[in-house]
PDB file of N, CA and C in Angstrom:
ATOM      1  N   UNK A   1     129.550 147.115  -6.997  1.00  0.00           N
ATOM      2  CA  UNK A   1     130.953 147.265  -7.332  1.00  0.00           C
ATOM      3  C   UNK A   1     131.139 148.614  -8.035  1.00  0.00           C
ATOM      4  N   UNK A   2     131.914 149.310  -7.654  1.00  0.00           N
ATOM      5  CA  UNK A   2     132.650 150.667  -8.245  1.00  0.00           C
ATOM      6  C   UNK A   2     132.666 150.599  -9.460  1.00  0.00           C
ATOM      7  N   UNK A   3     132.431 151.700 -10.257  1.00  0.00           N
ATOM      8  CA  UNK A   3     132.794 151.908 -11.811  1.00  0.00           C
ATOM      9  C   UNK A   3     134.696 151.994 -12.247  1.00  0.00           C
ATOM     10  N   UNK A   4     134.654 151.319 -12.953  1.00  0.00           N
ATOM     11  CA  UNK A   4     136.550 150.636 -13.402  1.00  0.00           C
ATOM     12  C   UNK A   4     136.844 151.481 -14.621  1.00  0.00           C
ATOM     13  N   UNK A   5     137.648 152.390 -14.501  1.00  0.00           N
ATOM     14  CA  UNK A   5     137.804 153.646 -15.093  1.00  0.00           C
ATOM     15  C   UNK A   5     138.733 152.709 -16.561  1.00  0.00           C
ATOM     16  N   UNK A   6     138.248 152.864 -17.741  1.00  0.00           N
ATOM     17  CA  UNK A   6     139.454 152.466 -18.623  1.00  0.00           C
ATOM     18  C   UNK A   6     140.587 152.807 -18.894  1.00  0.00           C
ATOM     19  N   UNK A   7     141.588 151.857 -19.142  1.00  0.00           N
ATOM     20  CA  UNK A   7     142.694 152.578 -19.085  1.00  0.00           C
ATOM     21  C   UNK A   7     143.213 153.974 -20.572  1.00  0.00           C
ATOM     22  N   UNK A   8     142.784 153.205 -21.837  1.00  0.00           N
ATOM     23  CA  UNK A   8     143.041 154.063 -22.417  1.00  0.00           C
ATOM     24  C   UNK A   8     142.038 154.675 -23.192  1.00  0.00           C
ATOM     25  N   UNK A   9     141.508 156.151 -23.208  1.00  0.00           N
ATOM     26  CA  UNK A   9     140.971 156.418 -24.232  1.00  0.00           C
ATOM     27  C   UNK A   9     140.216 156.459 -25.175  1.00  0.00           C
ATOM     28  N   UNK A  10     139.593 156.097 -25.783  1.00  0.00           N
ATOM     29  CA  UNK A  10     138.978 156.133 -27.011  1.00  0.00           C
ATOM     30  C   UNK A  10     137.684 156.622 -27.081  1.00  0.00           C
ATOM     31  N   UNK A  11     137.453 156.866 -28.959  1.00  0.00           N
ATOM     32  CA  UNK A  11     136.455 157.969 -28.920  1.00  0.00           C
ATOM     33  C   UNK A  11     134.798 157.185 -29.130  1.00  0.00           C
ATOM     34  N   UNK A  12     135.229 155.563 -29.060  1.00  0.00           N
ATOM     35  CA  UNK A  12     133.754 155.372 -28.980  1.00  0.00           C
ATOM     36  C   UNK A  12     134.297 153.482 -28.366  1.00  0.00           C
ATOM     37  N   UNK A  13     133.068 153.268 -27.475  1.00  0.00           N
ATOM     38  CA  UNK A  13     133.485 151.816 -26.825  1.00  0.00           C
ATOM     39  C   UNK A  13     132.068 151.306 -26.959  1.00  0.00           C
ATOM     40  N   UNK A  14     132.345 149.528 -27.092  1.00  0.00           N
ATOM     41  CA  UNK A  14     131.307 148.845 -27.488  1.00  0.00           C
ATOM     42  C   UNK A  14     130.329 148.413 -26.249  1.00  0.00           C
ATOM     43  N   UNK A  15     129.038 147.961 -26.553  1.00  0.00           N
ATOM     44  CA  UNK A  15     128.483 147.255 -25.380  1.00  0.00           C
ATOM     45  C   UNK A  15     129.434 146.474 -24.687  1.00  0.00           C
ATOM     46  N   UNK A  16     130.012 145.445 -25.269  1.00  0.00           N
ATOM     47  CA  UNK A  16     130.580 144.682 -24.431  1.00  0.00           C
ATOM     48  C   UNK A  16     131.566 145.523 -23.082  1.00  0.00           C
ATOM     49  N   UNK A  17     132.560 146.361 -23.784  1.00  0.00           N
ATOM     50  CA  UNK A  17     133.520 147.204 -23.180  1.00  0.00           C
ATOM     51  C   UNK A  17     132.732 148.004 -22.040  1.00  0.00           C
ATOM     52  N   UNK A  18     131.756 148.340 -21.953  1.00  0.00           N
ATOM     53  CA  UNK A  18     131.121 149.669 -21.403  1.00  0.00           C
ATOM     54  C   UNK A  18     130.532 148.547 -20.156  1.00  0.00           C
ATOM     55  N   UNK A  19     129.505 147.308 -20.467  1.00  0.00           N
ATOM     56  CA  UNK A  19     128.966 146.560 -19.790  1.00  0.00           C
ATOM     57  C   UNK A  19     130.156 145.799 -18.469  1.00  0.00           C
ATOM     58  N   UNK A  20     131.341 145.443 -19.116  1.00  0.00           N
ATOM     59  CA  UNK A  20     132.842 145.484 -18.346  1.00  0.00           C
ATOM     60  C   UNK A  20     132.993 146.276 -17.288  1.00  0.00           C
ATOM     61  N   UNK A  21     132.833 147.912 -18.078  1.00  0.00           N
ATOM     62  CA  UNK A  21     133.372 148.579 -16.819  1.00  0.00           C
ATOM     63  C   UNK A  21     132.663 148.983 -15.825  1.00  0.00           C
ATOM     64  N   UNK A  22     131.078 148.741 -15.624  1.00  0.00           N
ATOM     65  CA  UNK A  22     130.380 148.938 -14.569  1.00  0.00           C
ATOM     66  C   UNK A  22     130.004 147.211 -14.237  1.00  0.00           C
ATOM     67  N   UNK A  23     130.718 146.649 -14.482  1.00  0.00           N
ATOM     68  CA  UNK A  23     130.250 144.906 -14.087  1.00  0.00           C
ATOM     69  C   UNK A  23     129.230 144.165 -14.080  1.00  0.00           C
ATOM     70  N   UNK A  24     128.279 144.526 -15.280  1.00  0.00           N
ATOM     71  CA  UNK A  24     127.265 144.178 -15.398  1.00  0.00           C
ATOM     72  C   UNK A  24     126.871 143.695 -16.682  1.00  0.00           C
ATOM     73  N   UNK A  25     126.048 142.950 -16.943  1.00  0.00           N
ATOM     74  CA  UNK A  25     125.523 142.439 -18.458  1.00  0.00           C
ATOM     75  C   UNK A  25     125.359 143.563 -19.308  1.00  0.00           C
ATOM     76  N   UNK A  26     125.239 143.226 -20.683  1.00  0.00           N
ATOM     77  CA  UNK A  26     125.188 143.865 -21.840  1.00  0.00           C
ATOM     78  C   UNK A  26     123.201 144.007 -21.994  1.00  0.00           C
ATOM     79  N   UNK A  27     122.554 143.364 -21.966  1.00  0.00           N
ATOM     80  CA  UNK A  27     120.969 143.304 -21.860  1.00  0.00           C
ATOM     81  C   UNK A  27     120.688 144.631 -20.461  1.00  0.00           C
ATOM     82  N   UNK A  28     121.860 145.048 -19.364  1.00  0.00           N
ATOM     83  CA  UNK A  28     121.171 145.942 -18.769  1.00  0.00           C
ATOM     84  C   UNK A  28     121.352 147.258 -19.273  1.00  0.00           C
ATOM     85  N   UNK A  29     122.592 147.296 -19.860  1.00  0.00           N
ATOM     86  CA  UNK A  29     122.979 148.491 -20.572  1.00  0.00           C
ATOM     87  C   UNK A  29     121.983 149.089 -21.910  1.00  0.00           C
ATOM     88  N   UNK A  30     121.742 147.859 -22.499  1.00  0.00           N
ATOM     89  CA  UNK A  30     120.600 148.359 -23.493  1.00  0.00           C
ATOM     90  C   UNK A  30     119.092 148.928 -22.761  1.00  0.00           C
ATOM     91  N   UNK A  31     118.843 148.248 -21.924  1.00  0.00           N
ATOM     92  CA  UNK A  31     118.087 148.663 -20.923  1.00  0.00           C
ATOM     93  C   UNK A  31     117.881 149.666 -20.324  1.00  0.00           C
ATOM     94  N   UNK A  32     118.963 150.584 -19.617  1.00  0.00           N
ATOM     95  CA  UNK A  32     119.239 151.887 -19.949  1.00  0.00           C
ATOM     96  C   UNK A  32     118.646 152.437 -20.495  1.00  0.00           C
ATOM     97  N   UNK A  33     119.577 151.968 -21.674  1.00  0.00           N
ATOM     98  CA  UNK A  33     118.952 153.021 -22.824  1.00  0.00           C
ATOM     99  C   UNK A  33     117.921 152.721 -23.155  1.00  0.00           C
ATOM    100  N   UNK A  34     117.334 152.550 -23.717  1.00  0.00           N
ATOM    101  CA  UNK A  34     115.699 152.361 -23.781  1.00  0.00           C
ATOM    102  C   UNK A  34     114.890 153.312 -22.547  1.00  0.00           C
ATOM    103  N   UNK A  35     115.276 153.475 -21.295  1.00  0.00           N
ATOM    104  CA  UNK A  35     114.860 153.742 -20.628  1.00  0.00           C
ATOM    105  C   UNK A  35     115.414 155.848 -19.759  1.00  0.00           C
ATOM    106  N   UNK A  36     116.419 155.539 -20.465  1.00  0.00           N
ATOM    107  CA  UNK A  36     117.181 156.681 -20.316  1.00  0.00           C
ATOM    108  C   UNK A  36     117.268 157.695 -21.752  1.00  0.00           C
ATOM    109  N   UNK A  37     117.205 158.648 -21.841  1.00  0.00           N
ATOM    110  CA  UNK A  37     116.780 159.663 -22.937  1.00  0.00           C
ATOM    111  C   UNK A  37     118.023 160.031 -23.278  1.00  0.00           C
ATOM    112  N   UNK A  38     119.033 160.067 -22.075  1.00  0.00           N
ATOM    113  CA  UNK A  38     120.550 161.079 -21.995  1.00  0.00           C
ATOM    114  C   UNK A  38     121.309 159.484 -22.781  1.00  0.00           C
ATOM    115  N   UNK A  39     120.632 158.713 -22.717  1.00  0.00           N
ATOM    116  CA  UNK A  39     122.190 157.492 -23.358  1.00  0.00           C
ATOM    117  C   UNK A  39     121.605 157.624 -25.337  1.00  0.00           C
ATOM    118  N   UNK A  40     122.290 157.765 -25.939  1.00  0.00           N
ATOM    119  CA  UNK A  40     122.214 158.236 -27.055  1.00  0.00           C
ATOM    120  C   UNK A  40     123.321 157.605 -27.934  1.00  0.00           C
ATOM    121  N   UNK A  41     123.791 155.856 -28.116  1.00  0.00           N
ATOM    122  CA  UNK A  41     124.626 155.816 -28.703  1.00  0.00           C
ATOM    123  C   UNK A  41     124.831 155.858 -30.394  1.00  0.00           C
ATOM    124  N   UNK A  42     125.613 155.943 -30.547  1.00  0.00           N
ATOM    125  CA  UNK A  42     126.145 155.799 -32.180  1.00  0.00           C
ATOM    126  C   UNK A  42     125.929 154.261 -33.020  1.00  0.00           C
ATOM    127  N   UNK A  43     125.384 154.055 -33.740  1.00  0.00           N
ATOM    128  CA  UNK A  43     124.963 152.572 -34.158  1.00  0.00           C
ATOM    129  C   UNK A  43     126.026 152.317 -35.957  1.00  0.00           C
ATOM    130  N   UNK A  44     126.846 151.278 -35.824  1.00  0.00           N
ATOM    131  CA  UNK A  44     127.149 151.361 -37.036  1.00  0.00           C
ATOM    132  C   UNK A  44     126.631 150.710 -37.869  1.00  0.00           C
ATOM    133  N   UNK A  45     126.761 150.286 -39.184  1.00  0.00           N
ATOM    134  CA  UNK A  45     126.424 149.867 -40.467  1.00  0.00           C
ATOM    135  C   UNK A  45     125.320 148.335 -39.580  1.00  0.00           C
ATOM    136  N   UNK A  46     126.299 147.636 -38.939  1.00  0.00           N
ATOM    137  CA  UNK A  46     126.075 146.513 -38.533  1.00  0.00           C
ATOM    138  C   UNK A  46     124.623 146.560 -37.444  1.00  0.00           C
ATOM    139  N   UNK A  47     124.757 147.885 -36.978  1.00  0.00           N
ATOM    140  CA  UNK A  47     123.834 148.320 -35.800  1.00  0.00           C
ATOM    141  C   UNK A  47     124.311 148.128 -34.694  1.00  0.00           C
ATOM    142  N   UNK A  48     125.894 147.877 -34.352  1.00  0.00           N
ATOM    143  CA  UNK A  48     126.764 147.727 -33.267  1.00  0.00           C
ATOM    144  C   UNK A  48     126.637 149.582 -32.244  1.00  0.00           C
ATOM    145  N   UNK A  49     126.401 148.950 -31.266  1.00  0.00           N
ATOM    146  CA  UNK A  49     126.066 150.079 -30.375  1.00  0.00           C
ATOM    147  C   UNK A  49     127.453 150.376 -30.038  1.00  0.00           C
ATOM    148  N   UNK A  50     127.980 151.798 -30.175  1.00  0.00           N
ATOM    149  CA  UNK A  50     128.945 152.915 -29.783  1.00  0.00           C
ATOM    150  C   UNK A  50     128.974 153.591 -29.327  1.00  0.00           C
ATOM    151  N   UNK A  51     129.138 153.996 -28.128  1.00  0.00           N
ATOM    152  CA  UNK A  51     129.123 154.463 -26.977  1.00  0.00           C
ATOM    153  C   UNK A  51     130.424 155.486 -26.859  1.00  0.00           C
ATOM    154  N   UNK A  52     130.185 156.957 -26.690  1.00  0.00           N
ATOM    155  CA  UNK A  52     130.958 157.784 -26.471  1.00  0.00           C
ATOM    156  C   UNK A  52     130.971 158.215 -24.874  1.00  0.00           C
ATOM    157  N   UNK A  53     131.958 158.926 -24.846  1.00  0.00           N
ATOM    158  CA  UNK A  53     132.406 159.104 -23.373  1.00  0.00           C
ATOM    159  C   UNK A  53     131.819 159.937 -22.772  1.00  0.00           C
ATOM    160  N   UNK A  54     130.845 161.041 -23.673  1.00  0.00           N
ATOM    161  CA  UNK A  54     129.597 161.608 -22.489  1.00  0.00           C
ATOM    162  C   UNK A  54     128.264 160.370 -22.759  1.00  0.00           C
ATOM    163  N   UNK A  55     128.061 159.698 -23.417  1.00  0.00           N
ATOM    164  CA  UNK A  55     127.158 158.707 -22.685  1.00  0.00           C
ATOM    165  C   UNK A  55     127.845 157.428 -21.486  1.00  0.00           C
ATOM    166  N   UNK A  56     129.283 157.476 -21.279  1.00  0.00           N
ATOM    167  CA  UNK A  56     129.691 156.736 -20.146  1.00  0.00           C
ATOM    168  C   UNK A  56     128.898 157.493 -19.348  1.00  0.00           C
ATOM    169  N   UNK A  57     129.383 158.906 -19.366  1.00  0.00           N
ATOM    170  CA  UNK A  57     129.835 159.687 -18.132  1.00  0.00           C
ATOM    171  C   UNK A  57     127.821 159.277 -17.400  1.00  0.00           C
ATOM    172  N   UNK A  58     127.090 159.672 -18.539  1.00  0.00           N
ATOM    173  CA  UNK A  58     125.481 159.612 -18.351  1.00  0.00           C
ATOM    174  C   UNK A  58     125.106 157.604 -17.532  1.00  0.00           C
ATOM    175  N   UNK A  59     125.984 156.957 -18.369  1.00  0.00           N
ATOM    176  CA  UNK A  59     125.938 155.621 -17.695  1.00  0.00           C
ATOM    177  C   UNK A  59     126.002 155.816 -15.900  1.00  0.00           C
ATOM    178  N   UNK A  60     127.664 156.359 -15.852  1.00  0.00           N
ATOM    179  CA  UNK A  60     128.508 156.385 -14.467  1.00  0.00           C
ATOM    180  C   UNK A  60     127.162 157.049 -13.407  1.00  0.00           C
ATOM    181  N   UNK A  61     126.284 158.816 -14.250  1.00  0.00           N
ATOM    182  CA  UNK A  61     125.629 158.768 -13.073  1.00  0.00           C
ATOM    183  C   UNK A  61     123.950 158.025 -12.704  1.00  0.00           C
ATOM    184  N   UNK A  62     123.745 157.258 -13.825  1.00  0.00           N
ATOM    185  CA  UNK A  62     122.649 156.179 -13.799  1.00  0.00           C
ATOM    186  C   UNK A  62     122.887 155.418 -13.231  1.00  0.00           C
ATOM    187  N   UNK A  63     124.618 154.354 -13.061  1.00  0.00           N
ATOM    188  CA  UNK A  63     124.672 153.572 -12.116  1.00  0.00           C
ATOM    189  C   UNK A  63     124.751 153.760 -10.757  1.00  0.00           C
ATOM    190  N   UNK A  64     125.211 155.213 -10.902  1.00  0.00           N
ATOM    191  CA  UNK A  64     124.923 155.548  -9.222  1.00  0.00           C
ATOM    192  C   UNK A  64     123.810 155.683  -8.616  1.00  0.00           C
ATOM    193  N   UNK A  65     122.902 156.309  -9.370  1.00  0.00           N
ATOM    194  CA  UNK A  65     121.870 156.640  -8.842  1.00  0.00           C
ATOM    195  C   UNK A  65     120.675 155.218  -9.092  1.00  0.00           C
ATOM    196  N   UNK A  66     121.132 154.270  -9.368  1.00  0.00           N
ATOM    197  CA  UNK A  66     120.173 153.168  -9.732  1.00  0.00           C
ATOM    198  C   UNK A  66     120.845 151.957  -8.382  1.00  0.00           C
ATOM    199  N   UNK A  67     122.408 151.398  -9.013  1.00  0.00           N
ATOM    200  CA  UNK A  67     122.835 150.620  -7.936  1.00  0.00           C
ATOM    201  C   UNK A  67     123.603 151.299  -6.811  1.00  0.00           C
ATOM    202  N   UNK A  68     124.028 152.489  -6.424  1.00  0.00           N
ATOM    203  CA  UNK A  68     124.505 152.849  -5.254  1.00  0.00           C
ATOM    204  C   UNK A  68     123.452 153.421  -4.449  1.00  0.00           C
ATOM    205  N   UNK A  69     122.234 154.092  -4.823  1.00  0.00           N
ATOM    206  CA  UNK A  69     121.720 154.471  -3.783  1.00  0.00           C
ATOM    207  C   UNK A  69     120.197 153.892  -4.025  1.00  0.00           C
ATOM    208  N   UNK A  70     120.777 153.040  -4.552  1.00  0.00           N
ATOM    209  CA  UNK A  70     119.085 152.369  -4.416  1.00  0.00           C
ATOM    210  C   UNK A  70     117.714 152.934  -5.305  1.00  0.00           C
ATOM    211  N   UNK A  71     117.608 153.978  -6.180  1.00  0.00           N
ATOM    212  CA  UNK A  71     116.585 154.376  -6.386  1.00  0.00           C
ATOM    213  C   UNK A  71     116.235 153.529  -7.401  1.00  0.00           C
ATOM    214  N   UNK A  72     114.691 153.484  -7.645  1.00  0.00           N
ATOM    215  CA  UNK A  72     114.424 152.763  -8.945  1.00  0.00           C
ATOM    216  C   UNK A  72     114.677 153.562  -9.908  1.00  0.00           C
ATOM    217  N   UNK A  73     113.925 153.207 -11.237  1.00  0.00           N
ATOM    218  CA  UNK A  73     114.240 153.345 -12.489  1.00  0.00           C
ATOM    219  C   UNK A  73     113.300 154.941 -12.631  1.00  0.00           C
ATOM    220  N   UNK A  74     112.252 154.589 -11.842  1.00  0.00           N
ATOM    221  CA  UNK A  74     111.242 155.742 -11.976  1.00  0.00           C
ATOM    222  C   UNK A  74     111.785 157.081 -11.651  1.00  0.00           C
ATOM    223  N   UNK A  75     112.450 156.618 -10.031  1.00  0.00           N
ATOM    224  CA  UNK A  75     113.010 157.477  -9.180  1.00  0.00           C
ATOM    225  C   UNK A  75     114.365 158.359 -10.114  1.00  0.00           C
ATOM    226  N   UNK A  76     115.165 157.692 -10.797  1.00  0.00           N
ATOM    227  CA  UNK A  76     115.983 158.205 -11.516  1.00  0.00           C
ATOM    228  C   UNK A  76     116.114 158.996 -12.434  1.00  0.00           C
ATOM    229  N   UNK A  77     114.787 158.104 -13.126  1.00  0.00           N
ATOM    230  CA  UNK A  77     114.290 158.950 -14.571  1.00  0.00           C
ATOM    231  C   UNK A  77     113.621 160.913 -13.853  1.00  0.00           C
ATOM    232  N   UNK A  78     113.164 160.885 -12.686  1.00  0.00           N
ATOM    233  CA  UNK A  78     112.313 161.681 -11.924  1.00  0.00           C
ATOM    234  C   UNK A  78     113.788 162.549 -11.812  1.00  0.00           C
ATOM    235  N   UNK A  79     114.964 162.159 -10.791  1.00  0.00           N
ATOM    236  CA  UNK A  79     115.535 162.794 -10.593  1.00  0.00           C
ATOM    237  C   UNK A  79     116.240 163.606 -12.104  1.00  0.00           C
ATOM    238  N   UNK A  80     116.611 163.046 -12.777  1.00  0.00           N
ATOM    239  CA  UNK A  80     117.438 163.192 -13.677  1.00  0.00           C
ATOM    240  C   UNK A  80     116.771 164.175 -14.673  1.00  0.00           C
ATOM    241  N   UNK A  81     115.195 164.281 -14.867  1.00  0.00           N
ATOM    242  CA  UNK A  81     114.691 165.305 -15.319  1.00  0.00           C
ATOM    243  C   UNK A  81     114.506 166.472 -14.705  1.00  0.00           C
ATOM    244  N   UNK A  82     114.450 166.036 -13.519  1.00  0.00           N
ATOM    245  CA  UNK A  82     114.477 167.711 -12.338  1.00  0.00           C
ATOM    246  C   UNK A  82     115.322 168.418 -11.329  1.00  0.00           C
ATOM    247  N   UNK A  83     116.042 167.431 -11.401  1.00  0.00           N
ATOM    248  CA  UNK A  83     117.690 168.226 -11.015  1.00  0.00           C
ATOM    249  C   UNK A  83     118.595 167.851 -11.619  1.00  0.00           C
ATOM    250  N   UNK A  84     118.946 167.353 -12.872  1.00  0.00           N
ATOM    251  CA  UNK A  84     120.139 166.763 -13.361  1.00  0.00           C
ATOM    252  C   UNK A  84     121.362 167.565 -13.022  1.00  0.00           C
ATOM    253  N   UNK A  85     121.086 168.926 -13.248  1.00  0.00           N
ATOM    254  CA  UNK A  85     122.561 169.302 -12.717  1.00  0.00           C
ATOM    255  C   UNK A  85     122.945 168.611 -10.821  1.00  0.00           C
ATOM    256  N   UNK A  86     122.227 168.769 -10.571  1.00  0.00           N
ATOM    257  CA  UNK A  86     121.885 168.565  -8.836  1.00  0.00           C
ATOM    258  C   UNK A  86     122.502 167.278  -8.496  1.00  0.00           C
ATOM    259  N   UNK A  87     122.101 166.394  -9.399  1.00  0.00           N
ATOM    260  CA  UNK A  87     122.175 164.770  -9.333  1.00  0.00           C
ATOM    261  C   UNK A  87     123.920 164.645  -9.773  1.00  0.00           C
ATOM    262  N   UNK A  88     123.953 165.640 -10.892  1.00  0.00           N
ATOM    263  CA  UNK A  88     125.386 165.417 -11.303  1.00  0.00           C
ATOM    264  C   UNK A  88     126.786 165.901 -10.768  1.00  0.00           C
ATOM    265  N   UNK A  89     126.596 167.079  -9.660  1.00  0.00           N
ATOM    266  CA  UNK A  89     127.496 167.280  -8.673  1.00  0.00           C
ATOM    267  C   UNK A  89     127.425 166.627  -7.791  1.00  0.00           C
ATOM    268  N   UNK A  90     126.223 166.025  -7.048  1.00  0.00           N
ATOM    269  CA  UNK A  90     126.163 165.504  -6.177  1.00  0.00           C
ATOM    270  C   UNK A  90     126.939 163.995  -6.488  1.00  0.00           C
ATOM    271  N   UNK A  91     127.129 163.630  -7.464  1.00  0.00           N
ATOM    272  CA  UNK A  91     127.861 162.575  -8.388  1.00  0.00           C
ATOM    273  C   UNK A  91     129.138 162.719  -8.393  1.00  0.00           C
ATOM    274  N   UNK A  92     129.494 163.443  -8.775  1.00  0.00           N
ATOM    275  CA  UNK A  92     130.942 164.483  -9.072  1.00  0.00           C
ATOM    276  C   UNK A  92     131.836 164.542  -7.448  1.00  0.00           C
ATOM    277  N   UNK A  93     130.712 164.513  -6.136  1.00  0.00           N
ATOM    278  CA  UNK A  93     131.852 164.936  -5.244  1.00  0.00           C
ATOM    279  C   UNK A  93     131.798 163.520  -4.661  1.00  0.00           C
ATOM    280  N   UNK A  94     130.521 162.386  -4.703  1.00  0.00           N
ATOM    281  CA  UNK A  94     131.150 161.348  -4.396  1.00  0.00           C
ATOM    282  C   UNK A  94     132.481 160.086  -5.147  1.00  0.00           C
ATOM    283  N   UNK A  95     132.351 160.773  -6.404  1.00  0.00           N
ATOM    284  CA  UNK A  95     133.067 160.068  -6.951  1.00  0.00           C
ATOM    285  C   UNK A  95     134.286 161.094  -6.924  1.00  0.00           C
ATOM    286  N   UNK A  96     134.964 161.799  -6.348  1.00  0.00           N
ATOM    287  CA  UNK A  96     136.176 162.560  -6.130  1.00  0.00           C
ATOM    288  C   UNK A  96     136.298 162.032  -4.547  1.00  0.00           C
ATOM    289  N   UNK A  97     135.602 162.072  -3.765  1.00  0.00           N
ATOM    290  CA  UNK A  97     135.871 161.089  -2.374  1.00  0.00           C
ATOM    291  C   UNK A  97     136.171 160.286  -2.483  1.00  0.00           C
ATOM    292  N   UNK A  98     136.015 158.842  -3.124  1.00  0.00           N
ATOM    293  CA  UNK A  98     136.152 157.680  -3.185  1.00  0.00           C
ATOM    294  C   UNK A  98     137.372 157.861  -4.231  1.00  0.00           C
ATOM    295  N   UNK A  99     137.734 158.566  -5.000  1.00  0.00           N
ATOM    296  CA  UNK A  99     139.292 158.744  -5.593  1.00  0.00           C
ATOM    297  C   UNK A  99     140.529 158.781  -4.782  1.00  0.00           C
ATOM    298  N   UNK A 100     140.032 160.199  -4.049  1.00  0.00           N
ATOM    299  CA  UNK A 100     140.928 160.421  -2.715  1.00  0.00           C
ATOM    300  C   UNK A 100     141.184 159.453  -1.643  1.00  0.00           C
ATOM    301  N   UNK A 101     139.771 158.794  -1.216  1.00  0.00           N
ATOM    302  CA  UNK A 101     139.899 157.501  -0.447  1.00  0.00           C
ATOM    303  C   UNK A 101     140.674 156.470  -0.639  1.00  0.00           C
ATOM    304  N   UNK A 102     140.972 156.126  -1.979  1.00  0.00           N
ATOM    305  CA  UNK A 102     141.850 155.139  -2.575  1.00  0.00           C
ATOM    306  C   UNK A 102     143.089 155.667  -2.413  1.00  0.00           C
ATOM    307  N   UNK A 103     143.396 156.624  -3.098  1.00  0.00           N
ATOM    308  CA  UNK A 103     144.717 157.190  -3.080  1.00  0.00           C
ATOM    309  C   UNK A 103     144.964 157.449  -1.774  1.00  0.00           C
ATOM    310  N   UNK A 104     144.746 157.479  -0.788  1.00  0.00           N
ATOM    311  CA  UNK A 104     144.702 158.133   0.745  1.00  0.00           C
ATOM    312  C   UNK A 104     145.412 155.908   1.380  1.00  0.00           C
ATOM    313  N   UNK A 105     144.175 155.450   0.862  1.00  0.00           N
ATOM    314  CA  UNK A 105     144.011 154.134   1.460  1.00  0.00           C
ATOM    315  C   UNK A 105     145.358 153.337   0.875  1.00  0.00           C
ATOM    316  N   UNK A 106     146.091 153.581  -0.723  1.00  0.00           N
ATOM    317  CA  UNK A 106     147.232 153.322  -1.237  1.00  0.00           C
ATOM    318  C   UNK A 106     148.263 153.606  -0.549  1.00  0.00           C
ATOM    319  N   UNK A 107     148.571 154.809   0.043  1.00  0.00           N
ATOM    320  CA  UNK A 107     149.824 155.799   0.303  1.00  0.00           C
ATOM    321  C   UNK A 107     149.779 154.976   1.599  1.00  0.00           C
ATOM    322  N   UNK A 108     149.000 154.901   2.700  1.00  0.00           N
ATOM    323  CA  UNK A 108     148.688 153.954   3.849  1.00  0.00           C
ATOM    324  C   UNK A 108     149.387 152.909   3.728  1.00  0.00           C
ATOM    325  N   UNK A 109     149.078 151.972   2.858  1.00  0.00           N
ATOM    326  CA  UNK A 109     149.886 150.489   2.315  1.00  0.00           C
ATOM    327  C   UNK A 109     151.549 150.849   2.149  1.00  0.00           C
ATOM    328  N   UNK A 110     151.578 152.296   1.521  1.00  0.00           N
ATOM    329  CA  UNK A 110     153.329 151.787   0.896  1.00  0.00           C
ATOM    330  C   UNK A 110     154.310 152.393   2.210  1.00  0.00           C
ATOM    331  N   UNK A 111     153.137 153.117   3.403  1.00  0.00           N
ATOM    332  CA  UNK A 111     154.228 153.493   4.651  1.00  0.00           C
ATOM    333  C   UNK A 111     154.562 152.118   5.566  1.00  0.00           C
TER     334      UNK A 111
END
């Protein structure tokens, strides 16, 4: 399932919120991290994990590259240290296709 863009804002979102918008449990997201170097959240008093919007953005291209194209964890961690920029345009133009696709596939519906 597609990543579900939030609607509003804010400068830090919780496990729960973040686990929401890629549709998946809260135990995989910590998982991640643990496993990912680039997810780096903010922990408060409580040790509540806070999540800012360049560790989404680092989520958005882990879930791609983990559940859209299949790679493992190894494969990711591999890519993400040796082409990250590479991985992250290549990120950038599928997720601007599938924007356009919608909006393309919307405008379709209201003729």
């Amino acid at each position: 399932m597609p990543y579900k863009e939030p609607k509003i804002e804010k400068l830090y979102y919780t496990i729960g919120e973040v686990a929401n918008m890629f549709n998946v449990n809260t135990s995989l997201i910590r998982f991640w991290e643990k496993n990912f170097d680039v997810i780096k959240p903010h922990k408060n008093k409580k040790g509540n994990r806070l999540f800012t919007k360049e560790d989404i953005e680092n989520l958005k291209l882990i879930h791609h590259l983990v559940k859209e194209q299949g790679l493992t964890l190894a494969g990711a961690q591999k890519k993400l240290q040796e082409n990250k920029e590479g991985a992250v345009d290549n990120f950038q133009i599928i997720d601007s296709l599938q924007k356009i696709k919608a909006m393309l596939l919307e405008i379709k519906e209201e003729l």
